[in-house]
N, C-alpha and C. Protein backbone atom coordinates (compact mmCIF):
# COMPACT_ATOMS: atom_id res chain seq x y z
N UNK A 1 0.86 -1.19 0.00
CA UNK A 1 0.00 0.00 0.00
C UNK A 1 0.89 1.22 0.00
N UNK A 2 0.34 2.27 -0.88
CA UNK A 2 1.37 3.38 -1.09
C UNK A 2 0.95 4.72 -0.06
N UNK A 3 1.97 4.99 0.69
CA UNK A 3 1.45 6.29 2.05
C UNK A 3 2.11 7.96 1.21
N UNK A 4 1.23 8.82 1.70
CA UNK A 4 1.48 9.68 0.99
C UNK A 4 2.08 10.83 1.54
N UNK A 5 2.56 11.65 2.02
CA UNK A 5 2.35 12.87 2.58
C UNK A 5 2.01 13.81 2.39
N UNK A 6 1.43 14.63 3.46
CA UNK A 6 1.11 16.26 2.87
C UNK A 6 2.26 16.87 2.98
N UNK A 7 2.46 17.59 1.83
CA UNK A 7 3.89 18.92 1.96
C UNK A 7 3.39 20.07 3.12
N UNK A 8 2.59 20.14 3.44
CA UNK A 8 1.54 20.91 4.88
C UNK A 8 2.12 20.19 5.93
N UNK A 9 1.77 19.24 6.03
CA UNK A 9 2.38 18.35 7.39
C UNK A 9 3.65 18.23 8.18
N UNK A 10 3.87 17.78 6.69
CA UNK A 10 5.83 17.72 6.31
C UNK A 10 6.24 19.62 7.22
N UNK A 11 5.85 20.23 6.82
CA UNK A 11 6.38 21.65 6.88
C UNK A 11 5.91 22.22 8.38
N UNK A 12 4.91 21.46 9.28
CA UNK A 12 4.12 21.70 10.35
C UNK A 12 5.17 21.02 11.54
N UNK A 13 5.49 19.86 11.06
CA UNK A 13 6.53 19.08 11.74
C UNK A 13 7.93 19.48 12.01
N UNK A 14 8.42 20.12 10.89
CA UNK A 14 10.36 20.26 10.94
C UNK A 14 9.55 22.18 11.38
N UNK A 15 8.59 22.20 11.74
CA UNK A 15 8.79 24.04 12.61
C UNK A 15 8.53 23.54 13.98
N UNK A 16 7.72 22.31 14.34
CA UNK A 16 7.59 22.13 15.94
C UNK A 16 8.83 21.62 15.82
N UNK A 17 9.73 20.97 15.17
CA UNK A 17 11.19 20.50 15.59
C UNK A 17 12.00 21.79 16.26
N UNK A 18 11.85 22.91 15.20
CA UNK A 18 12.84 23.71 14.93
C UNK A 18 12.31 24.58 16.63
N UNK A 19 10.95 24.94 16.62
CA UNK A 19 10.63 25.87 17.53
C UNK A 19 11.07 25.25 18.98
N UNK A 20 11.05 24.18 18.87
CA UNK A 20 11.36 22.96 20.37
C UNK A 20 12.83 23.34 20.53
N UNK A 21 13.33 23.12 19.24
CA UNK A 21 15.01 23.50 19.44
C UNK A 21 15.53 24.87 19.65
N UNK A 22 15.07 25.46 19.51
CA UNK A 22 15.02 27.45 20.00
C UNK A 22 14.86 27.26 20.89
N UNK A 23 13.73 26.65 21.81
CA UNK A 23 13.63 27.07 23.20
C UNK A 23 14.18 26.50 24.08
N UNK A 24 14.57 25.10 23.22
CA UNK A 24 16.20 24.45 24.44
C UNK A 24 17.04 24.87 24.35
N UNK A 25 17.41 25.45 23.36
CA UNK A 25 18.76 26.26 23.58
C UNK A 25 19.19 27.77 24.16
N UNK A 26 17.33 28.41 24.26
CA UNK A 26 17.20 29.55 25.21
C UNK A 26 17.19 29.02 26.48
N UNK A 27 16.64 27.90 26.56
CA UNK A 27 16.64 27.58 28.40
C UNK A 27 17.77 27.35 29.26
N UNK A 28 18.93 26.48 28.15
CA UNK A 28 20.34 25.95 28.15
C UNK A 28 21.40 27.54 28.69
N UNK A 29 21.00 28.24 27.36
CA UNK A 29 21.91 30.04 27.34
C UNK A 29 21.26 30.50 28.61
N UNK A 30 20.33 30.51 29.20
CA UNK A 30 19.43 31.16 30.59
C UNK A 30 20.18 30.18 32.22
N UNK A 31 20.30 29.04 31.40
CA UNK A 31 20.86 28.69 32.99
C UNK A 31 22.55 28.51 33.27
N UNK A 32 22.53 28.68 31.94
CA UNK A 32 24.39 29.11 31.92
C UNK A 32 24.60 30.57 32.54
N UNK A 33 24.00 31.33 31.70
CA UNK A 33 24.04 32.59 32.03
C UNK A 33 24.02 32.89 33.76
N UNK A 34 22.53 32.43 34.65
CA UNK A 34 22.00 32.14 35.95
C UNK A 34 23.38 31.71 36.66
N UNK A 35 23.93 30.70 35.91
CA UNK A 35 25.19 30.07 36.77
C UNK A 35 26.34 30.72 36.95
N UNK A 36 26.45 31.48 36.04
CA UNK A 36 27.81 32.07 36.08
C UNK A 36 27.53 33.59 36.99
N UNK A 37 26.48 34.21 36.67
CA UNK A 37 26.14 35.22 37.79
C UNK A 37 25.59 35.00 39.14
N UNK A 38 25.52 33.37 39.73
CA UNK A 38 25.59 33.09 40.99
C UNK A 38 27.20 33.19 41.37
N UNK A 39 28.10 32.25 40.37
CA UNK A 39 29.15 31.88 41.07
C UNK A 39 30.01 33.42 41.06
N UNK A 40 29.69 34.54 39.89
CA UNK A 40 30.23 35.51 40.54
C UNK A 40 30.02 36.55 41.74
N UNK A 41 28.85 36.26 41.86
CA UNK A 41 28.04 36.99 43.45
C UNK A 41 28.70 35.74 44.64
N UNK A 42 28.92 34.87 44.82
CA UNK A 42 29.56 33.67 45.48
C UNK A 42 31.20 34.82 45.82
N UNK A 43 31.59 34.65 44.45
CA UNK A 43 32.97 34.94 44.26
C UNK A 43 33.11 36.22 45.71
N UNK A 44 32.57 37.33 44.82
CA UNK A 44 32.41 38.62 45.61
C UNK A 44 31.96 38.44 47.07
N UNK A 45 30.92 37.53 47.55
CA UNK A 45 30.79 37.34 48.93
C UNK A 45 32.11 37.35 49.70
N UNK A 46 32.61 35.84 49.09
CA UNK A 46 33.37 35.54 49.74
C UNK A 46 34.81 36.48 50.11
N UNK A 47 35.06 37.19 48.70
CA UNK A 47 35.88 38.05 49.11
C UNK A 47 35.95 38.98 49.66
N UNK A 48 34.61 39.92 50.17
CA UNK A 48 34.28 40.62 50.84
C UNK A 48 34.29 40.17 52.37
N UNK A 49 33.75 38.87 52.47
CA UNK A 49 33.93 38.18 53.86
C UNK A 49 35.28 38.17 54.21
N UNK A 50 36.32 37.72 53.87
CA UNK A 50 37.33 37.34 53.79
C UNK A 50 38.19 39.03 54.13
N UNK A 51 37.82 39.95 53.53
CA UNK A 51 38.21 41.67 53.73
C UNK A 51 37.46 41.87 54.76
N UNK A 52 36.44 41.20 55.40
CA UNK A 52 36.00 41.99 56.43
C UNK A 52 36.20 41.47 58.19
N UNK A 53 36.98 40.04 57.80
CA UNK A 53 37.35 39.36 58.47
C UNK A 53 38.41 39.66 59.12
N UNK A 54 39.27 39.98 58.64
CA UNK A 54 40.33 40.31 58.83
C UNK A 54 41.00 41.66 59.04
N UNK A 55 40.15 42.43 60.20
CA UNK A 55 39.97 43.27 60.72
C UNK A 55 40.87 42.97 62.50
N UNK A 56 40.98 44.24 62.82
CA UNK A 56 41.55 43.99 64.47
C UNK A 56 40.10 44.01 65.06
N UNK A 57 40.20 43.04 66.22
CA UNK A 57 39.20 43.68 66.87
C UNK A 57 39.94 44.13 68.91
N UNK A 58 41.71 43.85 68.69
CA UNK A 58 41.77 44.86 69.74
C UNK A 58 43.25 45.67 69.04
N UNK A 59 43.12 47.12 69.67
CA UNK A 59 44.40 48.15 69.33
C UNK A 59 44.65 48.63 70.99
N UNK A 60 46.03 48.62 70.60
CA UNK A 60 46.29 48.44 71.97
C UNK A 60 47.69 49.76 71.85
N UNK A 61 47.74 51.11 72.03
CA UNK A 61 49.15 51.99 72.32
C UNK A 61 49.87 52.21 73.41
N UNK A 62 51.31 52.12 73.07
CA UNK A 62 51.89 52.11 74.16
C UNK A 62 51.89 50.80 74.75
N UNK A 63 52.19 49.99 74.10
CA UNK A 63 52.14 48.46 74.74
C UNK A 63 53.57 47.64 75.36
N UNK A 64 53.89 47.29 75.75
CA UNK A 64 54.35 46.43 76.62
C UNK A 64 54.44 45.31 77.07
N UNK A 65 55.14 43.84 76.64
CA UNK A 65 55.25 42.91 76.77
C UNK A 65 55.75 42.24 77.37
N UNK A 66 56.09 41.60 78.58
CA UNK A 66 57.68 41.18 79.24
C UNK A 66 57.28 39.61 79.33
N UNK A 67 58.53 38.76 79.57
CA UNK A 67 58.58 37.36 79.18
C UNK A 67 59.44 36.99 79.94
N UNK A 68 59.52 36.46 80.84
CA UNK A 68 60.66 36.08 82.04
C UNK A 68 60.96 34.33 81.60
N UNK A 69 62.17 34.55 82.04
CA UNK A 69 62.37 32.74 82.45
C UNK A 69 61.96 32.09 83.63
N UNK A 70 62.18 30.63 83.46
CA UNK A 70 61.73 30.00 84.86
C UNK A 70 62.17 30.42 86.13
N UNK A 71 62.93 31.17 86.53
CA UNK A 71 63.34 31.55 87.69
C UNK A 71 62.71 33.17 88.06
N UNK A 72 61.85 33.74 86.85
CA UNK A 72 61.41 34.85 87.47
C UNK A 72 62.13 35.85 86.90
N UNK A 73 63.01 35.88 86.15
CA UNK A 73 63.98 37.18 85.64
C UNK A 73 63.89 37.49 83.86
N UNK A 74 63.47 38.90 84.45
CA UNK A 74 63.26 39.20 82.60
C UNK A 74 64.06 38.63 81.59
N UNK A 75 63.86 37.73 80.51
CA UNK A 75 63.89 37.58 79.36
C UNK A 75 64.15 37.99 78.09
N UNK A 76 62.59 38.84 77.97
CA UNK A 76 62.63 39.17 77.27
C UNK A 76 61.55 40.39 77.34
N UNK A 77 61.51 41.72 76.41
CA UNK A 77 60.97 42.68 76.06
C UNK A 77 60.20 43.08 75.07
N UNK A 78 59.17 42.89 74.53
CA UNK A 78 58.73 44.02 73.08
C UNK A 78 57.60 45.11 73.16
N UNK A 79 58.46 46.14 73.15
CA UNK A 79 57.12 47.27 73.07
C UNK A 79 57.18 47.70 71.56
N UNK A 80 56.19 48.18 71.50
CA UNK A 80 55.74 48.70 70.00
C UNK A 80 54.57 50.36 70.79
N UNK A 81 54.59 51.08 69.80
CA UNK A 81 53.83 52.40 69.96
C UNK A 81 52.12 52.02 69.54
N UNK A 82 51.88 51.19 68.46
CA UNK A 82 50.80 50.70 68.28
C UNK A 82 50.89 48.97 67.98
N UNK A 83 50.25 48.01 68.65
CA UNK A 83 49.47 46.83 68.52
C UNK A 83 48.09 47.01 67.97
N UNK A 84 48.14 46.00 67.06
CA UNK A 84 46.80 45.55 65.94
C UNK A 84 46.51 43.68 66.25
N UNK A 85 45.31 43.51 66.81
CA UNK A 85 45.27 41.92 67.06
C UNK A 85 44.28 41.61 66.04
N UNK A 86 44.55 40.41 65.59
CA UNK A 86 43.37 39.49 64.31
C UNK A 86 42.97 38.77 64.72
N UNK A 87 41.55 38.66 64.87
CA UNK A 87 41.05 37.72 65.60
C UNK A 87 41.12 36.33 64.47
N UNK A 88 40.88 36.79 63.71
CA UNK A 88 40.48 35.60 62.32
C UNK A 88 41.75 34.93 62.44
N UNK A 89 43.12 34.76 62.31
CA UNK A 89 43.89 34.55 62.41
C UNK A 89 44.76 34.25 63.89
N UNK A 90 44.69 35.45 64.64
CA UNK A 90 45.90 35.12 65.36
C UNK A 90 46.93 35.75 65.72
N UNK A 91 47.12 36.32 64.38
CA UNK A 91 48.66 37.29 64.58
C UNK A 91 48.06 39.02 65.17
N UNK A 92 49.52 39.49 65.51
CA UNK A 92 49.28 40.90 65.87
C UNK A 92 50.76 41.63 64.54
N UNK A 93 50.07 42.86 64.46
CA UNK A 93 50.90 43.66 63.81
C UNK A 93 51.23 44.78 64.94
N UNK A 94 52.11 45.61 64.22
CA UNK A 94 53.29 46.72 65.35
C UNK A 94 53.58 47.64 64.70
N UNK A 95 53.19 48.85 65.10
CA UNK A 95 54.07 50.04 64.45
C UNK A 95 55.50 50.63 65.54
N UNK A 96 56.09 50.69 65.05
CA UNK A 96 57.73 50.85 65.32
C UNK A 96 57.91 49.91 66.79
N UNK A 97 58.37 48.53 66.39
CA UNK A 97 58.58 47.46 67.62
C UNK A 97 59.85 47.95 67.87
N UNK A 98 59.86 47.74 69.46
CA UNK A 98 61.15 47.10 69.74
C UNK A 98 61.17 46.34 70.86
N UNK A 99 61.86 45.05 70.47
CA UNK A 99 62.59 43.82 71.56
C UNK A 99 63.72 43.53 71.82
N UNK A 100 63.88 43.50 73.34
CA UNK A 100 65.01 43.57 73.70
C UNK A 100 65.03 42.25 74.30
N UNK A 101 66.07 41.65 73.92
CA UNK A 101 66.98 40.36 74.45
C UNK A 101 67.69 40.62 75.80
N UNK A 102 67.06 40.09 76.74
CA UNK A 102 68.19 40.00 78.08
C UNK A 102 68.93 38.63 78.25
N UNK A 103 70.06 39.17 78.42
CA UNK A 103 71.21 38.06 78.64
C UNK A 103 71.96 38.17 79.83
N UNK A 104 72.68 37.00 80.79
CA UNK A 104 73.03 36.67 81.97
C UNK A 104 74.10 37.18 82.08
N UNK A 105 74.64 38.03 82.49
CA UNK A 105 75.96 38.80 82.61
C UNK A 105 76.80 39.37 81.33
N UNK A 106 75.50 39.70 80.36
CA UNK A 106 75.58 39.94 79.23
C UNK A 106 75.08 41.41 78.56
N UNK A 107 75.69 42.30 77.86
CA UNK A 107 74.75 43.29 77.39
C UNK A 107 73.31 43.01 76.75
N UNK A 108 72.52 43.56 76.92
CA UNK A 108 71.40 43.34 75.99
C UNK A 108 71.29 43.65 75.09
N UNK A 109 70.84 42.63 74.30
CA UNK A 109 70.14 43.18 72.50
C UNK A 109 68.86 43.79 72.28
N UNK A 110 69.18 44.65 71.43
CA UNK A 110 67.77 45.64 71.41
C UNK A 110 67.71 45.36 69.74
N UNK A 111 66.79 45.22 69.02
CA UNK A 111 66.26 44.79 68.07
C UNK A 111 65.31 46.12 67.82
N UNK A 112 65.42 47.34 66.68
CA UNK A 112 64.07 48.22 66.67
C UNK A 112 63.99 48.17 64.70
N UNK A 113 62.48 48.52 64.26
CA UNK A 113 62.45 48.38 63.01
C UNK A 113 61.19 49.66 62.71
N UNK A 114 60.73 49.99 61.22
CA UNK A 114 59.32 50.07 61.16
C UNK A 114 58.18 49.75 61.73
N UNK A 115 57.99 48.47 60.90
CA UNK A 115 56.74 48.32 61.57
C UNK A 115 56.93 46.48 61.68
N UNK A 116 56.44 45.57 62.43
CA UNK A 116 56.53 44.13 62.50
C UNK A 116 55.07 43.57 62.85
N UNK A 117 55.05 42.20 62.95
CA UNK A 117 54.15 41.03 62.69
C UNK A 117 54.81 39.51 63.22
N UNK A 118 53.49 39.53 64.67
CA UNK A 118 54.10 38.76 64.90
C UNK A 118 53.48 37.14 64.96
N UNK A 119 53.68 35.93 65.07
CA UNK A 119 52.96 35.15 64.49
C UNK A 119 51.92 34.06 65.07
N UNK A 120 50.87 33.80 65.25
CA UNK A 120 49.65 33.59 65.97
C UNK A 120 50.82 32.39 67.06
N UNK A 121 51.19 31.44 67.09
CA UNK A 121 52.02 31.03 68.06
C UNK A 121 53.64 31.75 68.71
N UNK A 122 53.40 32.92 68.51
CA UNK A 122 54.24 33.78 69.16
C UNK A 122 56.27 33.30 68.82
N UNK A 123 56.26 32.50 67.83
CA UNK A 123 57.42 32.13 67.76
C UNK A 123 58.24 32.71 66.65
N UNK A 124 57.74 33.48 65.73
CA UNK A 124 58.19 34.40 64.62
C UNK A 124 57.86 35.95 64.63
N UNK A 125 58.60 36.55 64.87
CA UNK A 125 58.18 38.17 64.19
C UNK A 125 58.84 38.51 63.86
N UNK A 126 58.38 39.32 62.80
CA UNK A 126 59.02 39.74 61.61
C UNK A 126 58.82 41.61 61.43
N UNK A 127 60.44 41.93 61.53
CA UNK A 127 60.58 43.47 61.76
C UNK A 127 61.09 43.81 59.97
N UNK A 128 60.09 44.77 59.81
CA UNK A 128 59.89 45.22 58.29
C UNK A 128 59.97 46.69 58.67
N UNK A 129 60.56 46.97 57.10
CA UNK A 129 61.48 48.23 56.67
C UNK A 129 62.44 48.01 57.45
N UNK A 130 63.56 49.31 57.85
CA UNK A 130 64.69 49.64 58.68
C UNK A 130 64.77 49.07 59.62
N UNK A 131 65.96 47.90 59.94
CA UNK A 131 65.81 47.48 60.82
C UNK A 131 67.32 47.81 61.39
N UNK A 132 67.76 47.87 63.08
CA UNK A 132 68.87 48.12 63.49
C UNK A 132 68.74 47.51 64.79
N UNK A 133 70.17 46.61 64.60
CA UNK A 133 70.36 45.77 65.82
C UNK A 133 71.74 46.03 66.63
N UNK A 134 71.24 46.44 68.00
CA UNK A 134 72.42 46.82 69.30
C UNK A 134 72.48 46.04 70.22
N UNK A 135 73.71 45.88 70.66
CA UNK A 135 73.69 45.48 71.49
C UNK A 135 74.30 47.08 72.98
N UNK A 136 73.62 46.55 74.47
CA UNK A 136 73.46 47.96 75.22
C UNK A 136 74.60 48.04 75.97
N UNK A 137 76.11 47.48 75.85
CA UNK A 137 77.38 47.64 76.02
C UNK A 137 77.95 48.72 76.40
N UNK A 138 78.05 48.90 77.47
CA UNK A 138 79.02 49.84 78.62
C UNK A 138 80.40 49.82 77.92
N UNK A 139 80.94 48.71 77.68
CA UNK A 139 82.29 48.85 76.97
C UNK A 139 82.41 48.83 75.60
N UNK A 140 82.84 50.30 75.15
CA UNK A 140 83.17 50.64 73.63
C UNK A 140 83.31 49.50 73.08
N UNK A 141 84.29 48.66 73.30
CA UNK A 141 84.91 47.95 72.36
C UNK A 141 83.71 46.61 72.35
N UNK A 142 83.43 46.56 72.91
CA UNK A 142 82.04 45.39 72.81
C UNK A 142 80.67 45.69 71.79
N UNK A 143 80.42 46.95 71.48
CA UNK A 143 79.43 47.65 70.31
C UNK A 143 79.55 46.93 69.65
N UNK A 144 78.29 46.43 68.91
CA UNK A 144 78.18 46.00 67.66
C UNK A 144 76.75 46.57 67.24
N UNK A 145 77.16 47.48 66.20
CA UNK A 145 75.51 48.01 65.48
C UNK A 145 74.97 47.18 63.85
N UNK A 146 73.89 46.45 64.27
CA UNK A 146 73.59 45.89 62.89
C UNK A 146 72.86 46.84 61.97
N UNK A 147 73.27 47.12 60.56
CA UNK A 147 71.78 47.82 59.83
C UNK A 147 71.52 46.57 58.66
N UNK A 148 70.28 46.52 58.73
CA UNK A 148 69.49 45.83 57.41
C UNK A 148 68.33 46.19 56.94
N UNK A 149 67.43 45.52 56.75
CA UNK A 149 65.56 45.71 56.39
C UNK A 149 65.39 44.07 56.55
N UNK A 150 64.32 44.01 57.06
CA UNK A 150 63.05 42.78 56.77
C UNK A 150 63.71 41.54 57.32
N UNK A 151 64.02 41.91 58.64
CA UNK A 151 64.67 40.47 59.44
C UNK A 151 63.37 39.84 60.22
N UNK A 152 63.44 38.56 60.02
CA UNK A 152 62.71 37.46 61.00
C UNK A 152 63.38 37.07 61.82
N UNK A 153 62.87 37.35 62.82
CA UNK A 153 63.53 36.17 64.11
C UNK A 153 62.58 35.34 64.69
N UNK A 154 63.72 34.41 65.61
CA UNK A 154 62.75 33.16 66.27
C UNK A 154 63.43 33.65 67.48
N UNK A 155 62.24 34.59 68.15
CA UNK A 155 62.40 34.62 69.49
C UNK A 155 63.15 33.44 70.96
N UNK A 156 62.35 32.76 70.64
CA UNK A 156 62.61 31.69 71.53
C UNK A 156 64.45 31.12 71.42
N UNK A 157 64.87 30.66 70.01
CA UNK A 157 66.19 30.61 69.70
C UNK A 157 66.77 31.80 69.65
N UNK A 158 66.37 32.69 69.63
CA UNK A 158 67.00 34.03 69.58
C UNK A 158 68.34 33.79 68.12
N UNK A 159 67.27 33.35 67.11
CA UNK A 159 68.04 33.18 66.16
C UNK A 159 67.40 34.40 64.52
N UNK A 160 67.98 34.60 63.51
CA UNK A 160 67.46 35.13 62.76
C UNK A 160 67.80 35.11 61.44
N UNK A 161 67.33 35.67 60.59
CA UNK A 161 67.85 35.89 58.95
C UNK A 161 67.34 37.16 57.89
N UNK A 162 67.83 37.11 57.23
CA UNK A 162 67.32 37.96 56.21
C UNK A 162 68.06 38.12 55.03
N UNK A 163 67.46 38.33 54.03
CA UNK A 163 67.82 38.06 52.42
C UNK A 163 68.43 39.96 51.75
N UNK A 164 68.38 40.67 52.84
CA UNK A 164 68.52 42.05 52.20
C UNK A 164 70.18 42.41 52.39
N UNK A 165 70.24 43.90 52.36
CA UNK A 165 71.72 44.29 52.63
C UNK A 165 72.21 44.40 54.10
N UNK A 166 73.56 43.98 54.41
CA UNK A 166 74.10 43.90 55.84
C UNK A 166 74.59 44.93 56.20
N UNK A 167 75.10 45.83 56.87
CA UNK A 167 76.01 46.83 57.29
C UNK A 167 76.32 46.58 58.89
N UNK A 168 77.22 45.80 59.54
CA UNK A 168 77.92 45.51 60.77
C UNK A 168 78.96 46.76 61.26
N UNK A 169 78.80 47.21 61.94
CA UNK A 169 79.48 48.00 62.24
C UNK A 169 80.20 48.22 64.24
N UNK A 170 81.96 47.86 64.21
CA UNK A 170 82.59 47.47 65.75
C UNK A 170 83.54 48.92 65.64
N UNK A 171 84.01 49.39 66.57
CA UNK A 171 84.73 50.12 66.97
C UNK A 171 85.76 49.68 65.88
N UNK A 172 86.15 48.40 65.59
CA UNK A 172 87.81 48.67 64.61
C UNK A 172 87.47 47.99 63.12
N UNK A 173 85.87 48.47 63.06
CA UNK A 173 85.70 47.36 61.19
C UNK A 173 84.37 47.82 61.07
N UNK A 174 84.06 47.88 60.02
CA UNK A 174 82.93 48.04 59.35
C UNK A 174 82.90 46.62 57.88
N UNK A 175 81.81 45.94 58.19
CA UNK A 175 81.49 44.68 57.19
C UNK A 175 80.27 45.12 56.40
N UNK A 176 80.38 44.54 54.91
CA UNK A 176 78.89 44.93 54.88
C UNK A 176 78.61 43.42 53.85
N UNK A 177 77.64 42.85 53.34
CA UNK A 177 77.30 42.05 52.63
C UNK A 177 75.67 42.06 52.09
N UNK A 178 75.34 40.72 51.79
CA UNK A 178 73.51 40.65 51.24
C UNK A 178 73.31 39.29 51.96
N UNK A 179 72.53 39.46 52.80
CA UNK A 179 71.76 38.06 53.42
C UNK A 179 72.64 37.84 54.43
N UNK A 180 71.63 37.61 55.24
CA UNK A 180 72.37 37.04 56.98
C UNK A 180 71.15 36.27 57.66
N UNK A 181 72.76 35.41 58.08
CA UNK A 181 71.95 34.27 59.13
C UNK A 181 73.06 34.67 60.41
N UNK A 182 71.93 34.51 61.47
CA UNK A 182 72.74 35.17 62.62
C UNK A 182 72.37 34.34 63.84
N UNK A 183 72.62 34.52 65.15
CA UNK A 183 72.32 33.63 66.47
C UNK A 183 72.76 34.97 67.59
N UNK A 184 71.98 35.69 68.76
CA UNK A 184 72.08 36.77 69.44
C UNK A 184 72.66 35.53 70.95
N UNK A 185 72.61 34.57 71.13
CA UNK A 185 72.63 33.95 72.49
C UNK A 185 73.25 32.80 72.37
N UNK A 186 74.02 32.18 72.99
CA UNK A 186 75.26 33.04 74.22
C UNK A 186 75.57 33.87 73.81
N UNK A 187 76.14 33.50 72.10
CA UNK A 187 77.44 34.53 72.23
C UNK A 187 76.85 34.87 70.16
N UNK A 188 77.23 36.25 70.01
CA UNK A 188 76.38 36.76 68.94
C UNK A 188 77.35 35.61 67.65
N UNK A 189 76.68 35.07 66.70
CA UNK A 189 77.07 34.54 65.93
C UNK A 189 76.85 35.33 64.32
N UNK A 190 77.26 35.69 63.52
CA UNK A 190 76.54 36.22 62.32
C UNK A 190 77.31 34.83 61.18
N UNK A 191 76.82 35.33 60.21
CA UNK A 191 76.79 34.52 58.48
C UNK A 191 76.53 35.24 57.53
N UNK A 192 76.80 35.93 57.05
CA UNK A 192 76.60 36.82 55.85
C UNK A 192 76.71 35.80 54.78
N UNK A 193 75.90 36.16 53.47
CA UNK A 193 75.96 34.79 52.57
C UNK A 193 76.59 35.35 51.37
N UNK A 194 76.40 36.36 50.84
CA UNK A 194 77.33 37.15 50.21
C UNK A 194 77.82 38.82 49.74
N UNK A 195 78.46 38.47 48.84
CA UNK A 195 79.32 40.52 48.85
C UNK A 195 80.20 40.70 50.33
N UNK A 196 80.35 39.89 50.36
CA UNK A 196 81.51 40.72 51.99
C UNK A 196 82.74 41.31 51.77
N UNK A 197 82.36 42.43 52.05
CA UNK A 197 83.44 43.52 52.10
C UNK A 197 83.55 44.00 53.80
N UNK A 198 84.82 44.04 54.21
CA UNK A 198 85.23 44.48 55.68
C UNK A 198 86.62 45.22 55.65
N UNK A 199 86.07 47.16 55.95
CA UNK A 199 86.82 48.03 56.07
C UNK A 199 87.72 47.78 57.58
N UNK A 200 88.80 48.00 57.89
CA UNK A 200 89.75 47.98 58.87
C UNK A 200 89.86 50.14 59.13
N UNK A 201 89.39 50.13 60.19
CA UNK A 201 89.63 51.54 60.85
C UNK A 201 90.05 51.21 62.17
N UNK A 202 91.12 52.42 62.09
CA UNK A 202 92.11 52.74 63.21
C UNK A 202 91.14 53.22 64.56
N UNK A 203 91.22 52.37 65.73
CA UNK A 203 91.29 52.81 67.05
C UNK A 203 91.46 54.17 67.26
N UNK A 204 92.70 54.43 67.17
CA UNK A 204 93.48 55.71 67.51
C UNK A 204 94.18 56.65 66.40
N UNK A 205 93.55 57.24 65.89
CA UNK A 205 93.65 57.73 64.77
C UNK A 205 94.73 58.66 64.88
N UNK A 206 95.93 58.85 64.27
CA UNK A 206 96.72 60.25 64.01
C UNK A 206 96.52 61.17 64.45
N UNK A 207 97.14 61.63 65.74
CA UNK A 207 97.02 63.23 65.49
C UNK A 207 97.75 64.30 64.61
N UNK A 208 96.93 64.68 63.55
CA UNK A 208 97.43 65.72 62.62
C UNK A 208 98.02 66.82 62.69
N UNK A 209 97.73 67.30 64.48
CA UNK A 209 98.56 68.70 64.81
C UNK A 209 99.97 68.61 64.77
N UNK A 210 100.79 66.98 65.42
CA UNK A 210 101.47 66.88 65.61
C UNK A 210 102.77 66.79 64.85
């Protein structure tokens, strides 16, 4: 038996195809679209959370820290002019720190910088911009003035480093290099890693009148 078609039919059929296929591919472009302007409102939350988090919620001027050993005798020192605490985190930041190292029949080291950060288990801070390290020596010849930028220390080892420029400076030498690894306790240890150059100056310089 022979089947026939209408060219009407035929033409009624491939437009419900076609119109079916327009509107899946508007529904498809609509929830792509939907998706990508959730995950960028997501995006923005989160980064806004994340900026708003990380806020102080104590400031503290004029601060004062002291840290004794087991027997009761100062340790250690850090004041700073302003403290910033994070709760989200942990750490505190510092505008112009300084910590001082006490040592047992020893001058003390005084450590002062910009500004520092110190680290939610209290075992790293880190003195950024200008940093200059003394020791508080009654006897000339015992001075030692460090200059650098952006030293970390480990309090507890009273150990430290830094990747910038050195300038050491004793009553009879001036050293200078890039990068130092150093140790303040017992006894001051430095490491400069490279460029070392060390000027030799006279004690007792010439008198020219003579």
């Amino acid at each position: 038996m022979l089947h026939l078609s209408h060219p009407r039919s035929a033409f009624l059929n491939n437009a419900v195809i076609s119109a079916r296929d327009t509107a899946y591919s508007l529904l498809l472009a609509t929830l792509v679209a939907c998706s990508w302007l959730l995950s960028t409102q997501y995006n923005e939350t989160d980064s806004t959370t994340i900026a708003i988090r990380h806020i102080p919620d104590t400031i503290i001027t004029g601060m004062t820290v002291d840290v004794t050993d087991t027997q009761g005798r100062l340790h250690r020192r850090l004041q700073a002019d302003t403290m910033h605490h994070y709760w989200d985190d942990g750490s505190h930041t510092l505008e112009h720190p300084v910590m001082t190292l006490y040592r047992e029949n020893n001058a003390a080291w005084r450590i002062v910088s910009d500004q520092g950060w110190v680290s939610p288990d209290k075992n790293t801070v880190k003195f950024t911009g200008a940093v200059k390290i003394d020791n508080q020596a009654v006897n000339t010849a015992e001075q030692t003035t460090i200059h650098t930028r952006d030293l970390t220390l480990k309090p507890q080892q009273e150990t430290f480093h830094t990747v910038a420029a050195v300038r050491i400076s004793r009553p009879g030498d001036v050293t200078t290099g890039t990068g130092m690894n150093g140790r303040l306790s017992p006894v001051l240890e430095l490491h400069i890693k490279a460029d070392v150059e060390t000027h030799i100056r006279s004690l007792h310089p010439t008198d020219s009148t003579s």
